[in-house]
Protein backbone atom coordinates (compact mmCIF):
# COMPACT_ATOMS: atom_id res chain seq x y z
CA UNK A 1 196.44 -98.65 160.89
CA UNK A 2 198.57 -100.50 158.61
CA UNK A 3 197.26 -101.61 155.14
CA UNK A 4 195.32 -105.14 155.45
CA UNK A 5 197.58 -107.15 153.77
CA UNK A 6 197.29 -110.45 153.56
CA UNK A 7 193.43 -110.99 154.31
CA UNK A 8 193.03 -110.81 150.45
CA UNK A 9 195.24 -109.01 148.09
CA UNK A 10 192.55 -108.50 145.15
CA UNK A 11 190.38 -106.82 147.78
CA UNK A 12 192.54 -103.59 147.66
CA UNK A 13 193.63 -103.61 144.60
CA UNK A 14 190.69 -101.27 143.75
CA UNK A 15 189.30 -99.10 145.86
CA UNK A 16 185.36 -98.59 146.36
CA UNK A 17 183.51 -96.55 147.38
CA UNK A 18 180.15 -96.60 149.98
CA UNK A 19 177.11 -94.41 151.06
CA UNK A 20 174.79 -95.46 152.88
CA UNK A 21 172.46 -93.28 150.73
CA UNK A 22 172.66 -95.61 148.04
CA UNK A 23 173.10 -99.21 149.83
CA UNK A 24 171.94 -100.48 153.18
CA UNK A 25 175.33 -102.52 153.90
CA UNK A 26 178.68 -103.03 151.65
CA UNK A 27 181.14 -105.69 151.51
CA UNK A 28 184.61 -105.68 153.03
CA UNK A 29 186.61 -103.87 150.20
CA UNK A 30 184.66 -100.57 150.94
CA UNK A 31 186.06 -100.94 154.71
CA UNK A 32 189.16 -101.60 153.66
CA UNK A 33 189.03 -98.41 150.67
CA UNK A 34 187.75 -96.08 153.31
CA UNK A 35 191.01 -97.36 155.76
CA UNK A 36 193.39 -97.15 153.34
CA UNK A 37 191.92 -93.16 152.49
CA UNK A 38 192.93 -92.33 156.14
CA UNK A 39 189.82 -93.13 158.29
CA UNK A 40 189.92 -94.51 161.44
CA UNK A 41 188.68 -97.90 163.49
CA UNK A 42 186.79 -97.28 166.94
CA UNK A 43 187.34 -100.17 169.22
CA UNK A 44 183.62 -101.21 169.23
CA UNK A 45 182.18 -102.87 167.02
CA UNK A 46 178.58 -104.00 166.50
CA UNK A 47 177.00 -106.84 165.09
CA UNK A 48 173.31 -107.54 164.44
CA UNK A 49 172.00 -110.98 163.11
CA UNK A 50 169.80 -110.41 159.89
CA UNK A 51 167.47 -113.03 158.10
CA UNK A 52 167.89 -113.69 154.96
CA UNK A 53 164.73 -115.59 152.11
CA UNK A 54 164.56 -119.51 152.98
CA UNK A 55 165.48 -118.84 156.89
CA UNK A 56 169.00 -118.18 156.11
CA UNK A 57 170.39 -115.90 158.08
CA UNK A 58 173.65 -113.59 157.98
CA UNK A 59 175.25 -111.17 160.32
CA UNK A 60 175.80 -107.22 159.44
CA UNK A 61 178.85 -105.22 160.93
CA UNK A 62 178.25 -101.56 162.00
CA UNK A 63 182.12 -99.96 162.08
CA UNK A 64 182.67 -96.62 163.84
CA UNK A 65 185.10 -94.83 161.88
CA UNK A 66 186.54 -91.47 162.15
CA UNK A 67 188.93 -89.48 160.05
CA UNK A 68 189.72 -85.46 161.19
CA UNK A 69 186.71 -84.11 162.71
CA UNK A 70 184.03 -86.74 160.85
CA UNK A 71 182.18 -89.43 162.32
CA UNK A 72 180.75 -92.37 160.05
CA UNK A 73 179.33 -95.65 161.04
CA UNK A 74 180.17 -98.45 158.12
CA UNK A 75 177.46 -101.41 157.63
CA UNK A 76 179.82 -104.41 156.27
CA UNK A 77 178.31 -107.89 155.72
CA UNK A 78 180.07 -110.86 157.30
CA UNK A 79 182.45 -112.22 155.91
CA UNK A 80 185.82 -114.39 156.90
CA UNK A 81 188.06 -111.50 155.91
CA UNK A 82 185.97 -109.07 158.27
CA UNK A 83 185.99 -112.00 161.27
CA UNK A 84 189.52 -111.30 161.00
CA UNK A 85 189.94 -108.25 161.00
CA UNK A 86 187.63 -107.74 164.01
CA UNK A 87 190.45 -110.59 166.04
CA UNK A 88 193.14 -109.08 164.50
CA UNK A 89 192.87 -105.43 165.80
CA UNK A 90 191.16 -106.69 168.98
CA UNK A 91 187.80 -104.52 168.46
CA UNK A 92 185.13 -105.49 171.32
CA UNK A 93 181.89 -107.04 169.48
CA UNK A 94 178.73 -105.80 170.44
CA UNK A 95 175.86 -107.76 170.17
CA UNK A 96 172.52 -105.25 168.79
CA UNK A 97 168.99 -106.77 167.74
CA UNK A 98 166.70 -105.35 165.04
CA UNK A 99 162.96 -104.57 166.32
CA UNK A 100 160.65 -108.11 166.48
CA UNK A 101 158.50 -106.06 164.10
CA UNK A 102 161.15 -104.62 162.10
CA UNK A 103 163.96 -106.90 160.11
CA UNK A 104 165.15 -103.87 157.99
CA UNK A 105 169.10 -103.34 158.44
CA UNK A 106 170.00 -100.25 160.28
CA UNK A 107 173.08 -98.67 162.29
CA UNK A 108 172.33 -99.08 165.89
CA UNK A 109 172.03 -96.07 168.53
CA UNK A 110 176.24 -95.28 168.48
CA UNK A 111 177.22 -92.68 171.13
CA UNK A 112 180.68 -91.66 169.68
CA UNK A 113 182.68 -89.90 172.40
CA UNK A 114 185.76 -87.47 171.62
């Protein structure tokens, strides 16, 4: 995949760095760090509504990505620069609900095949 030029420049001018050990979802310059370091875009994509204090409400990414033989699914917050890259590249958008109980923010059951 070609570098993401032109979504926003300062984006990936540094690069940053993301575990889901440490934060539930990331913001678009981790995507674009961890494409730029070689991994790879699946063609699905999924995206789960969350809500946020005073009834806002925001929607969460889950990437697939893959680089050599390793599998990792990227939660990215919406954003304009990640609407586009999701038209850009042509990714199909899957549409995933949290339990009614549960609001918490996880990756949705992904079957990754080879």
């Amino acid at each position: 995949m070609e570098r993401l030029r032109g979504m926003h420049e300062y984006y990936t001018n540094t690069p940053r760095h993301w575990s889901s050990h440490s934060e539930k979802y990331t913001g678009a310059d981790s995507l674009i760090s961890a494409l730029d370091d070689g991994w790879k875009l699946y063609h699905r994509v999924y995206r789960q509504e969350i809500i946020l204090s005073g009834g806002r409400y925001t929607h969460i990414y889950f990437f697939e990505l893959y680089k050599d033989q390793s599998i990792a699914t990227m939660a990215v917050m919406d954003t304009p620069i990640i609407v586009r890259l999701v038209k850009k590249y042509h990714l199909q958008l899957a549409e995933t609900t949290p339990h009614a109980e549960d609001e918490t923010v996880e990756a949705p059951a992904i079957k990754i095949r080879a």
